[in-house]
C-alpha atoms as a PDB file:
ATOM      1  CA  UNK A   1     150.829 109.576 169.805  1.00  0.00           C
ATOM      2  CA  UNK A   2     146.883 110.370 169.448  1.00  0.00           C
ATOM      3  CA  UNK A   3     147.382 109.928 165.567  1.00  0.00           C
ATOM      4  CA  UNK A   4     149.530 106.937 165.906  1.00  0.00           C
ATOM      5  CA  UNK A   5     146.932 105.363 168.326  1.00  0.00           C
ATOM      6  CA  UNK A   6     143.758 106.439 165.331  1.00  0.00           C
ATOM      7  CA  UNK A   7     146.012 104.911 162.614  1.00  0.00           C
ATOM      8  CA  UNK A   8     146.322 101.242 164.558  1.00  0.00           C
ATOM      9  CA  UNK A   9     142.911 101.414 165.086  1.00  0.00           C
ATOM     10  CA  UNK A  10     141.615 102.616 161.397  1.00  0.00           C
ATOM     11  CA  UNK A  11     144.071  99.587 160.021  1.00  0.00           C
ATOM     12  CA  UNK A  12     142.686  97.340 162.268  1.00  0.00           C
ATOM     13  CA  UNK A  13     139.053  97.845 161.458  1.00  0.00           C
ATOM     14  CA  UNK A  14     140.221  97.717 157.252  1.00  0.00           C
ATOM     15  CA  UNK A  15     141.551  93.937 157.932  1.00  0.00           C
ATOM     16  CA  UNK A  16     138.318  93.220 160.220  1.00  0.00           C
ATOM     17  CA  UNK A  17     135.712  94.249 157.295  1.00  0.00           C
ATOM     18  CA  UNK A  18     138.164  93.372 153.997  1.00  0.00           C
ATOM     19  CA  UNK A  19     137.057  90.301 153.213  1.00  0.00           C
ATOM     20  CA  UNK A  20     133.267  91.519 153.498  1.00  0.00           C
ATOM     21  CA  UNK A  21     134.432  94.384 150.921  1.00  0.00           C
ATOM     22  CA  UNK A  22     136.011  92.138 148.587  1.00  0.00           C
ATOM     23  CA  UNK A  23     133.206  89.912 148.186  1.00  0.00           C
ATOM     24  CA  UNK A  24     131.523  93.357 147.638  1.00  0.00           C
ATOM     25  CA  UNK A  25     133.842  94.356 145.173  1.00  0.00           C
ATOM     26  CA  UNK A  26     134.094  90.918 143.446  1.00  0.00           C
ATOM     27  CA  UNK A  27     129.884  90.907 142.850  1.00  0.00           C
ATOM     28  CA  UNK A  28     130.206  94.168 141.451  1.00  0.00           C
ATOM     29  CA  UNK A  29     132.370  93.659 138.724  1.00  0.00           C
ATOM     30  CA  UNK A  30     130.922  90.305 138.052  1.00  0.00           C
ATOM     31  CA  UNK A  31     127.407  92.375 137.733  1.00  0.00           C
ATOM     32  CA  UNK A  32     129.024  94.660 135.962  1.00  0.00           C
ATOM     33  CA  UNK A  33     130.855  92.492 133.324  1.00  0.00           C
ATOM     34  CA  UNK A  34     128.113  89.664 132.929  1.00  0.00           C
ATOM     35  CA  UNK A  35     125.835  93.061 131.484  1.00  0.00           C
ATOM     36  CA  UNK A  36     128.554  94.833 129.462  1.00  0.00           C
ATOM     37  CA  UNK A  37     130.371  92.068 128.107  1.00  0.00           C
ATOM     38  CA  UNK A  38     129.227  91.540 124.591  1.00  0.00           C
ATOM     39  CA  UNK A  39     127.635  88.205 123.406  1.00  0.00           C
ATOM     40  CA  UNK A  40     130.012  86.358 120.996  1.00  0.00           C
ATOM     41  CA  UNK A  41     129.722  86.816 116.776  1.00  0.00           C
ATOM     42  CA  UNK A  42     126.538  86.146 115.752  1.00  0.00           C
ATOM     43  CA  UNK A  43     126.344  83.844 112.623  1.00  0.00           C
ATOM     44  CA  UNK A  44     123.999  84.594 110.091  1.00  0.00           C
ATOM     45  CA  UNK A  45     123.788  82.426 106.919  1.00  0.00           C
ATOM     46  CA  UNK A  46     122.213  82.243 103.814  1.00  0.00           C
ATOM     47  CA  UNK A  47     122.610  80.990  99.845  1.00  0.00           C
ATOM     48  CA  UNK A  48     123.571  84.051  97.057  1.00  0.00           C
ATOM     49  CA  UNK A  49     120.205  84.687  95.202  1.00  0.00           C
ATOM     50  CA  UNK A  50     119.664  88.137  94.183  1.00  0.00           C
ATOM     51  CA  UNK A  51     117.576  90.551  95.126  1.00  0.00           C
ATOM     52  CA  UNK A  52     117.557  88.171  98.465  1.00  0.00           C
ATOM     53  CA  UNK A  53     121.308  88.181  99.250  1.00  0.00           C
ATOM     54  CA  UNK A  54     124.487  88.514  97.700  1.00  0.00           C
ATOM     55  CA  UNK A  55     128.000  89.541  98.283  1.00  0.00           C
ATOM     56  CA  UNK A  56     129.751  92.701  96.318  1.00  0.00           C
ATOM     57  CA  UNK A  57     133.786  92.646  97.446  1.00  0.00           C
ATOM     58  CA  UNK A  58     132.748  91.110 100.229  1.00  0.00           C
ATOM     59  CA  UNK A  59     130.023  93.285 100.909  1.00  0.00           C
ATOM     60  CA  UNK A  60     126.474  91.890 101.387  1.00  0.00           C
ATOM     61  CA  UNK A  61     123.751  93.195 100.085  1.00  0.00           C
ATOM     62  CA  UNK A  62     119.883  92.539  99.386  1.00  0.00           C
ATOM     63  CA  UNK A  63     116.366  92.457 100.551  1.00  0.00           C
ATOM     64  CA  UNK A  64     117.288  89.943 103.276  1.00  0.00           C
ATOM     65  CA  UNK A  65     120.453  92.081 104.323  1.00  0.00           C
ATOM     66  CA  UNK A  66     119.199  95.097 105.288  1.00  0.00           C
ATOM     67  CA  UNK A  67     115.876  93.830 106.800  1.00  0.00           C
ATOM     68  CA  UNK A  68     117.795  91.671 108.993  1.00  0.00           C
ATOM     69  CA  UNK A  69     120.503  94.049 109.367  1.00  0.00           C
ATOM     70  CA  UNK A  70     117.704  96.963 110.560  1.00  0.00           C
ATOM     71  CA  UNK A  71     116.041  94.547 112.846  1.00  0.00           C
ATOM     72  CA  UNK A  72     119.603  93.628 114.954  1.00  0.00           C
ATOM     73  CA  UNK A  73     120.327  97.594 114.405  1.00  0.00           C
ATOM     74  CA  UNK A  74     116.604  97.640 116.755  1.00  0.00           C
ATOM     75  CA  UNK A  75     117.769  95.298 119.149  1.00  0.00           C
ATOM     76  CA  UNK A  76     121.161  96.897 119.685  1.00  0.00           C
ATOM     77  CA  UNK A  77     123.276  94.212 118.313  1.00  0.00           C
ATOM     78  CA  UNK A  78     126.725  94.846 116.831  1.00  0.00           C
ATOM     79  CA  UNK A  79     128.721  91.797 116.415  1.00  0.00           C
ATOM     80  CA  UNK A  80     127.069  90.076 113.783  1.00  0.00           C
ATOM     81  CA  UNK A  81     128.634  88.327 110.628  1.00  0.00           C
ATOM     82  CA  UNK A  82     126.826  87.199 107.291  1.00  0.00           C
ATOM     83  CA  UNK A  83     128.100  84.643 105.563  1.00  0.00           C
ATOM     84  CA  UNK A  84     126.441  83.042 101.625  1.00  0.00           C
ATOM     85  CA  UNK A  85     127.132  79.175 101.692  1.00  0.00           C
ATOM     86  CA  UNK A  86     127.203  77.640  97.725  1.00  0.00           C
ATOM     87  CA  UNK A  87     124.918  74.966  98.420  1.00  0.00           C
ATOM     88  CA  UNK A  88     121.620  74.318 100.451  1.00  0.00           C
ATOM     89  CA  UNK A  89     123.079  70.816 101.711  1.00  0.00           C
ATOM     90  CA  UNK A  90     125.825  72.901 103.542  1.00  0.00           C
ATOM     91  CA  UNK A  91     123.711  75.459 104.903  1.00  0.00           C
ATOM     92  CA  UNK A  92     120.865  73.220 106.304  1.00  0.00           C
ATOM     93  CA  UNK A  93     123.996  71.116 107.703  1.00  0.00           C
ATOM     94  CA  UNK A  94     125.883  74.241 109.761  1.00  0.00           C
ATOM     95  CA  UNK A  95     122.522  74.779 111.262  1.00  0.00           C
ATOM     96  CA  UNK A  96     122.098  71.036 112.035  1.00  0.00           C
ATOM     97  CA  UNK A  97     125.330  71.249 114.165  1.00  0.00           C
ATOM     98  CA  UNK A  98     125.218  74.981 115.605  1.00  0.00           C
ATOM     99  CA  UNK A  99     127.861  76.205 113.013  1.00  0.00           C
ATOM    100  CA  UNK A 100     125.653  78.809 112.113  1.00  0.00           C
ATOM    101  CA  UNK A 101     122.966  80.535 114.150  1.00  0.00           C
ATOM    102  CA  UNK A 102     120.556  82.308 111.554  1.00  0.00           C
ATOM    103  CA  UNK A 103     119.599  81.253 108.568  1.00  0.00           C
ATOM    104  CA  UNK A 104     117.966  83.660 106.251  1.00  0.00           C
ATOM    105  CA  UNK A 105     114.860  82.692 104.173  1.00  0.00           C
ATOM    106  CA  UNK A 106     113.591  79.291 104.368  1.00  0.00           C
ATOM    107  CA  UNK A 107     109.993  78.185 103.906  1.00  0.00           C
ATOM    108  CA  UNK A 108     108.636  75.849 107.079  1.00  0.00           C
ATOM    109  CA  UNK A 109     108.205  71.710 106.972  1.00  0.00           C
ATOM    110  CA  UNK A 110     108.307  68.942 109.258  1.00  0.00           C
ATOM    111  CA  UNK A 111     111.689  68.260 108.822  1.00  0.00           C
ATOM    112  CA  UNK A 112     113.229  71.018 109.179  1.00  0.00           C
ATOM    113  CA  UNK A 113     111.048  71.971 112.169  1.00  0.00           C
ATOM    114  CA  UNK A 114     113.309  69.229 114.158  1.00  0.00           C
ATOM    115  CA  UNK A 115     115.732  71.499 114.267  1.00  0.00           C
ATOM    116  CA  UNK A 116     115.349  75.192 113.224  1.00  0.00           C
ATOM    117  CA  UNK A 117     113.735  77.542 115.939  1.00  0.00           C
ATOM    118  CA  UNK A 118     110.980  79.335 113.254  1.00  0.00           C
ATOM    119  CA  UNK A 119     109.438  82.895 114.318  1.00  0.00           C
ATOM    120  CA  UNK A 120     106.076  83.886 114.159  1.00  0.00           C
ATOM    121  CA  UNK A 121     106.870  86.251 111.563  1.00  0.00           C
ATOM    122  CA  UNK A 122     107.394  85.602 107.862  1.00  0.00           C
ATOM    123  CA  UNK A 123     108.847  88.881 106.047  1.00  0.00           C
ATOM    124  CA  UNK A 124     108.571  87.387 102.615  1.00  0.00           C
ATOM    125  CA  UNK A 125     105.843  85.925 101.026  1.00  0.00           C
ATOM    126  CA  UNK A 126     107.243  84.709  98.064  1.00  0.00           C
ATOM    127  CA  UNK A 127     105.611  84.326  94.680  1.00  0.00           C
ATOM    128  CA  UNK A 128     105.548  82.231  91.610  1.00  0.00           C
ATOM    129  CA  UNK A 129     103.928  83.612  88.721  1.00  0.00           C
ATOM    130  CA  UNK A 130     103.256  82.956  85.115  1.00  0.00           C
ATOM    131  CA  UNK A 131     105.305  85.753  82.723  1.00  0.00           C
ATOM    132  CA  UNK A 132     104.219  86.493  79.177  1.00  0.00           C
ATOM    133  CA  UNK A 133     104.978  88.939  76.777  1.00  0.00           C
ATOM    134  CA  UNK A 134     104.122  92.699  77.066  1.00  0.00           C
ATOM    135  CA  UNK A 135     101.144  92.421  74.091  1.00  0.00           C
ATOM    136  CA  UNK A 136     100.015  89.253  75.691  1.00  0.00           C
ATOM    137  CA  UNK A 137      99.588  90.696  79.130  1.00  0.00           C
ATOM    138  CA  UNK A 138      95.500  91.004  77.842  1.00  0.00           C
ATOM    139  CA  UNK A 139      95.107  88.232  75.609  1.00  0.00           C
ATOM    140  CA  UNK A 140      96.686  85.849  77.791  1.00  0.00           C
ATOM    141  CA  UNK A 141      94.803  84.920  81.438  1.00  0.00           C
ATOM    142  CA  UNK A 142      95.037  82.902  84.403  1.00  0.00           C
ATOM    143  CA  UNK A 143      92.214  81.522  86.695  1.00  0.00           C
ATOM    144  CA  UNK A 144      92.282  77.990  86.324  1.00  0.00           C
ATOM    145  CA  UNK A 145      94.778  75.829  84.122  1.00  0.00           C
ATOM    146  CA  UNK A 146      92.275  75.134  81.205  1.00  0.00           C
ATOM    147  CA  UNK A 147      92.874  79.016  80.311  1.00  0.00           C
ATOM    148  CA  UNK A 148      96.517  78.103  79.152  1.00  0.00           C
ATOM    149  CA  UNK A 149      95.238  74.933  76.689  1.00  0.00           C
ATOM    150  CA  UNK A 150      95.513  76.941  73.810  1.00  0.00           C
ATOM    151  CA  UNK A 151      99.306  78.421  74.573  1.00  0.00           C
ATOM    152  CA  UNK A 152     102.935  77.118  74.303  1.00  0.00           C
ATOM    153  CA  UNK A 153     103.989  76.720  78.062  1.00  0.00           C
ATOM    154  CA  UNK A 154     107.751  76.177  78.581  1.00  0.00           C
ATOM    155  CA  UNK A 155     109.016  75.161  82.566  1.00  0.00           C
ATOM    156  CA  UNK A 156     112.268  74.222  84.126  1.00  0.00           C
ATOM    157  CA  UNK A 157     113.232  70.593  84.715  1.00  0.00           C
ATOM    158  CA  UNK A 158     113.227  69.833  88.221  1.00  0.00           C
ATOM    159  CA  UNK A 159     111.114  72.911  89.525  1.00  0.00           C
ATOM    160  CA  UNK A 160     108.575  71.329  91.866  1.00  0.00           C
ATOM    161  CA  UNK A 161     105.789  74.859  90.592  1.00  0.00           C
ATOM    162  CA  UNK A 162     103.003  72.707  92.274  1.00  0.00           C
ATOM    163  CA  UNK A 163     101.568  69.171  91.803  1.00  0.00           C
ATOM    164  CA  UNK A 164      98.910  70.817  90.065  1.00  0.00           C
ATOM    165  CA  UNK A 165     101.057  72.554  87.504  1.00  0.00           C
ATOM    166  CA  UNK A 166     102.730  69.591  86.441  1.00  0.00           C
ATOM    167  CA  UNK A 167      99.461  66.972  86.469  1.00  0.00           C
ATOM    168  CA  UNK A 168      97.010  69.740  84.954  1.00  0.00           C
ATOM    169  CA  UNK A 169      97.029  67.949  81.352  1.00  0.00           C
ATOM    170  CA  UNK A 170      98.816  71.299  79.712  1.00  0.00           C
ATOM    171  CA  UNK A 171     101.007  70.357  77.061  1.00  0.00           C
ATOM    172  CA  UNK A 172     104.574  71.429  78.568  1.00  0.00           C
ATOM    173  CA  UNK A 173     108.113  71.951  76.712  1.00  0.00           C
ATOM    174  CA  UNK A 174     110.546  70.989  79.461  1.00  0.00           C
ATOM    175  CA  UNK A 175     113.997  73.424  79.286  1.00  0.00           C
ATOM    176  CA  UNK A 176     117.361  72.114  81.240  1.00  0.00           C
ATOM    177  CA  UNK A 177     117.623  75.907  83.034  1.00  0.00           C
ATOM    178  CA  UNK A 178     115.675  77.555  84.782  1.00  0.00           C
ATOM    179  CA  UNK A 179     117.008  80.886  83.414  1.00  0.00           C
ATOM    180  CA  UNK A 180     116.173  79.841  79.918  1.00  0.00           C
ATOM    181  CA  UNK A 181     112.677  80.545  80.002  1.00  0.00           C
ATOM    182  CA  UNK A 182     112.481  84.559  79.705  1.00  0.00           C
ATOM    183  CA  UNK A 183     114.952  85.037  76.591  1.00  0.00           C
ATOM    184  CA  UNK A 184     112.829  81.800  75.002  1.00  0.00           C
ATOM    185  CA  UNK A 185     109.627  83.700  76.200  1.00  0.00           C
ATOM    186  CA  UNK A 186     111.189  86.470  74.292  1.00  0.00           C
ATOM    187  CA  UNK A 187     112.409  84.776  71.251  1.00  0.00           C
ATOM    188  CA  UNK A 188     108.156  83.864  70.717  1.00  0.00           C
ATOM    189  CA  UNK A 189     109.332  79.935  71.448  1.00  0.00           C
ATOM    190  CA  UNK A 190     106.879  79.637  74.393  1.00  0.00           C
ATOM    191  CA  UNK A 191     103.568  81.606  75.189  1.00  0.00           C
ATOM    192  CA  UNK A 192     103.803  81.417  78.960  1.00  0.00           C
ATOM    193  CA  UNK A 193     106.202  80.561  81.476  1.00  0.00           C
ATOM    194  CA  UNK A 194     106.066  79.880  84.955  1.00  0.00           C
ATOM    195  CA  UNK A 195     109.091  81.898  87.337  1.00  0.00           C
ATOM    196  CA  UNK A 196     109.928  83.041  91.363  1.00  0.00           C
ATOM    197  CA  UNK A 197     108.464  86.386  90.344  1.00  0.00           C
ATOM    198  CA  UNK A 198     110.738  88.241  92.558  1.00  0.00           C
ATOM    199  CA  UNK A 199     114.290  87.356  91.039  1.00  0.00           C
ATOM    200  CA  UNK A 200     112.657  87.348  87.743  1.00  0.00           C
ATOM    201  CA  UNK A 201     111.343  91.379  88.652  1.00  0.00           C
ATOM    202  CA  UNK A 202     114.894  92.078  89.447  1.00  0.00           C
ATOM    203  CA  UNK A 203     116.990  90.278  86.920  1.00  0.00           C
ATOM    204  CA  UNK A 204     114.708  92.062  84.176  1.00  0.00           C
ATOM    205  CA  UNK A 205     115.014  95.607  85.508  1.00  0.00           C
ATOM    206  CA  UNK A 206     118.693  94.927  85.938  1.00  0.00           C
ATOM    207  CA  UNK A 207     118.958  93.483  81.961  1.00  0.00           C
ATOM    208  CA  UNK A 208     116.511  96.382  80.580  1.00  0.00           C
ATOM    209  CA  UNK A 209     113.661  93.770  79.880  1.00  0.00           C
ATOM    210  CA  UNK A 210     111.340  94.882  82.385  1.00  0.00           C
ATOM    211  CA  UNK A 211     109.317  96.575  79.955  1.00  0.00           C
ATOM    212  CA  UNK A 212     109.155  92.885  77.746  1.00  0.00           C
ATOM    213  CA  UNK A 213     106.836  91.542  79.903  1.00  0.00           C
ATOM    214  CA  UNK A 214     104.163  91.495  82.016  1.00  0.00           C
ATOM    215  CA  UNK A 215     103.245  88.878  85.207  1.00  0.00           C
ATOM    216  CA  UNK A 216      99.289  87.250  85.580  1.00  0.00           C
ATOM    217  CA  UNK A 217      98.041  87.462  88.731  1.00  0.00           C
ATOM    218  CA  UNK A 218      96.967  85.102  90.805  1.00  0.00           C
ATOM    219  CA  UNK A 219     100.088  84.132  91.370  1.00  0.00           C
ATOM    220  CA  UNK A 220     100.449  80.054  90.791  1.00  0.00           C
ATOM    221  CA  UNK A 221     102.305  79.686  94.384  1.00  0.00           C
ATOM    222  CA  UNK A 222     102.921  81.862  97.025  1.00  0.00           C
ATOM    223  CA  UNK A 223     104.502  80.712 100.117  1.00  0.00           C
ATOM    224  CA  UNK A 224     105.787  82.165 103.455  1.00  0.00           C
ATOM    225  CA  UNK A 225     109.613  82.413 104.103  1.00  0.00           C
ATOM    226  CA  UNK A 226     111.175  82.957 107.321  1.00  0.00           C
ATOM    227  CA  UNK A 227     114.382  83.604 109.276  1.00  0.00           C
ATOM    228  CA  UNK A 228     115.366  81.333 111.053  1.00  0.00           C
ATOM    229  CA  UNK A 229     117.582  80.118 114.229  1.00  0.00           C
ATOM    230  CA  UNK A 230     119.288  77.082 114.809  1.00  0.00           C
ATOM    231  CA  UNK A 231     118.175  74.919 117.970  1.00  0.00           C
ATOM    232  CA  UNK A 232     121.828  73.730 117.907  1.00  0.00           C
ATOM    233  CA  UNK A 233     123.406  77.392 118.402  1.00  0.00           C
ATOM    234  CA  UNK A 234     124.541  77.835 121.649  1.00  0.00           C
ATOM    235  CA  UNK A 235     124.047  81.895 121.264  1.00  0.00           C
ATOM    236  CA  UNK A 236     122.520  83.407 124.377  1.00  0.00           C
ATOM    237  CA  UNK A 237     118.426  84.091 125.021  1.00  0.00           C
ATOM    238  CA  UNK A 238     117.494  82.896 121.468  1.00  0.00           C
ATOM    239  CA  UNK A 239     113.548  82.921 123.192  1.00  0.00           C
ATOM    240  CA  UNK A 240     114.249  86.215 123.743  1.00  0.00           C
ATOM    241  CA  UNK A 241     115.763  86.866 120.341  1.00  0.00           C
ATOM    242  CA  UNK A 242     113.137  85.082 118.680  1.00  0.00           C
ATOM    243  CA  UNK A 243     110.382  87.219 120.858  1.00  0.00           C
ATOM    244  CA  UNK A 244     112.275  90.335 119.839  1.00  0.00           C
ATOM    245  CA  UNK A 245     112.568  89.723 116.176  1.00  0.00           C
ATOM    246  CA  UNK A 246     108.890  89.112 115.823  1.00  0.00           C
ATOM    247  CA  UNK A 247     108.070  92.463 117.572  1.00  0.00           C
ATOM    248  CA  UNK A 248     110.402  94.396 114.816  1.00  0.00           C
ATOM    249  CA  UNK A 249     108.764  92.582 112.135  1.00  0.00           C
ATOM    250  CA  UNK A 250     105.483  93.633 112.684  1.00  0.00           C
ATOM    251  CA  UNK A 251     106.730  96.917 113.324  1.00  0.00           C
ATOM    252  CA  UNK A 252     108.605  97.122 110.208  1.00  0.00           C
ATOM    253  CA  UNK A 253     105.551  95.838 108.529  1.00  0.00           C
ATOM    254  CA  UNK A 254     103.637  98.468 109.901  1.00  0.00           C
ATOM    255  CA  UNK A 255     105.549 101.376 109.493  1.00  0.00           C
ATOM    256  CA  UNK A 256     106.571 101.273 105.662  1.00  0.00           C
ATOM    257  CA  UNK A 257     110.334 100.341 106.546  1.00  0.00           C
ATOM    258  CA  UNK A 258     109.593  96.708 104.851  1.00  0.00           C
ATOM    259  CA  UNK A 259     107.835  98.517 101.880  1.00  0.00           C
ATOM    260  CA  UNK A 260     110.760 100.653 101.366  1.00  0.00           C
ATOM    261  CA  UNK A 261     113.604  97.816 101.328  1.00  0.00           C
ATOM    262  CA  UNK A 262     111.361  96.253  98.651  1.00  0.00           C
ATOM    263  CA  UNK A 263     111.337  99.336  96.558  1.00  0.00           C
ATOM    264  CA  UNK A 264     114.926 100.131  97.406  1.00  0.00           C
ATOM    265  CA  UNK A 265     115.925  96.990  94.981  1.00  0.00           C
ATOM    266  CA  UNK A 266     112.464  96.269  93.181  1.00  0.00           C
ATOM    267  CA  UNK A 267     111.750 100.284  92.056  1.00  0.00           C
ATOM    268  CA  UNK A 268     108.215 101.172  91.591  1.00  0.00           C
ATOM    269  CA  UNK A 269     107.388  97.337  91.431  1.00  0.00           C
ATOM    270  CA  UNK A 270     108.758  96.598  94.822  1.00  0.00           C
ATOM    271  CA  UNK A 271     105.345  98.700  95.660  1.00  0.00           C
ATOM    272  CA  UNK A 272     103.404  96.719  93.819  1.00  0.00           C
ATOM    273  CA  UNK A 273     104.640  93.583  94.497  1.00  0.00           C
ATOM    274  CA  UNK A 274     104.309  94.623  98.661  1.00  0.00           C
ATOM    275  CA  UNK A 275     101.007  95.700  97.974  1.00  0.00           C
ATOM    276  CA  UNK A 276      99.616  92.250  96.155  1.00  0.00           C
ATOM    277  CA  UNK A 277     101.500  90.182  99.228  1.00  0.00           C
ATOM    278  CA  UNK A 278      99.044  92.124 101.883  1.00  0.00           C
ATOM    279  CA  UNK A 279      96.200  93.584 100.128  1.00  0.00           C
ATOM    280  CA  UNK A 280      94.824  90.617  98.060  1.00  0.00           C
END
């Protein structure tokens, strides 16, 4: 009867205190899930320009893959896609509307400033350079435009280069292509030609032409790119993301893991190239 009696009472007291211990309960899995639960895909986009970014079977690759790749690897984020667009009208227009949430590699203006969320941090300063031949690399110098007067200069049509390029009084052969200029360069049609000395690095050690030619420095533009995220994107704590990614940056920058991406696709002049952007 004693253990009959201890039962009523222990069943009583459970109904007394339940609902207290289901609310209990309830905040501890919501805790629990709202810490564990995993954020949803994160979008990353970009245009296919080699050594920046391009796809092999479905497999990206390039400069901008892995350093964005090693900076979510810091933060601890998994579910991340990347995805090349074919045009820049579609990929400033996904991050217009929130379709995408990073977009890799875009210099900073005005406009786009409406609605892109830009870092601190640019990890490319990109370059573009004049490229001559290998037994011009002496004979042929740049400090000021009057030092390419006496030379047959060959650019792209509808390469914007700089103002100055184009109103310096240089007599310049216009080509339709951009990727005309190096095998024309080549072929002794034109002296000098302006290119993004990056691509032009890698499509020459990828062709066997490195050793062809050689690049003048100063470089005739060099602007900062960044990555970017979309004010539109309704991903979680992008101030926090955006606070995060800066910090990695700088680290990266600091201890040789930028340096090494660089010389991972670039070889010996990925070095070189890393060492002009922040030593000069």
């Amino acid at each position: 009867m004693a253990r009959c009696r201890d039962f009523v009472l222990l069943a009583g007291s459970f109904r007394y205190h339940l609902p207290g211990k289901c609310t209990l309960i309830a905040a501890l899995l919501i805790a629990v899930f709202s810490t564990t639960a995993p954020a949803r895909t994160l979008i990353i986009e970009g245009l296919s320009e080699a050594p920046l970014k391009w796809m092999v079977d479905r497999d990206p690759r390039g400069i901008d893959i892995d350093i964005m790749t090693e900076v979510l690897n810091d933060m601890g984020i998994t579910d991340y896609r990347f995805q090349l667009v074919d045009n820049g009208r579609r990929l400033l227009h996904n991050a217009q509307t929130g379709s995408s949430d990073i977009i890799l590699t875009l210099s900073q203006n005005a406009e786009r400033s409406q609605y892109l969320h830009y870092p601190d941090e640019a990890h490319l300063l990109l370059d573009w350079r004049f490229a001559v031949r290998i037994e011009d690399r002496d004979r042929i110098t740049f400090d000021n435009f009057s030092d390419l007067a006496r030379h047959r200069v060959g650019a792209a049509a509808e390469y914007s280069y700089t103002d100055t390029f184009w109103q310096s009084g240089l007599d310049i052969e216009i080509v339709a292509k951009n990727d005309l200029l190096i095998p024309m360069l080549l072929e002794n049609r034109f002296d000098v030609v302006p290119v993004n000395y990056l691509s032009t690095l890698y499509e020459t050690l990828r062709n066997g032409q490195r050793e062809k030619i050689a690049f003048i420095y100063p470089p005739l533009r060099r602007a900062p790119y960044y990555n970017v995220f979309s004010k539109a994107s309704d991903y979680p704590d992008k101030d926090a993301f955006l606070k995060r990614y800066d910090q990695i940056i700088r680290e990266m920058r600091n201890d040789g893991r930028l340096a090494t991406i660089f010389q991972d696709y670039l070889g010996p002049d990925g070095l070189d190239w890393w060492q002009s952007k922040y030593q000069n």
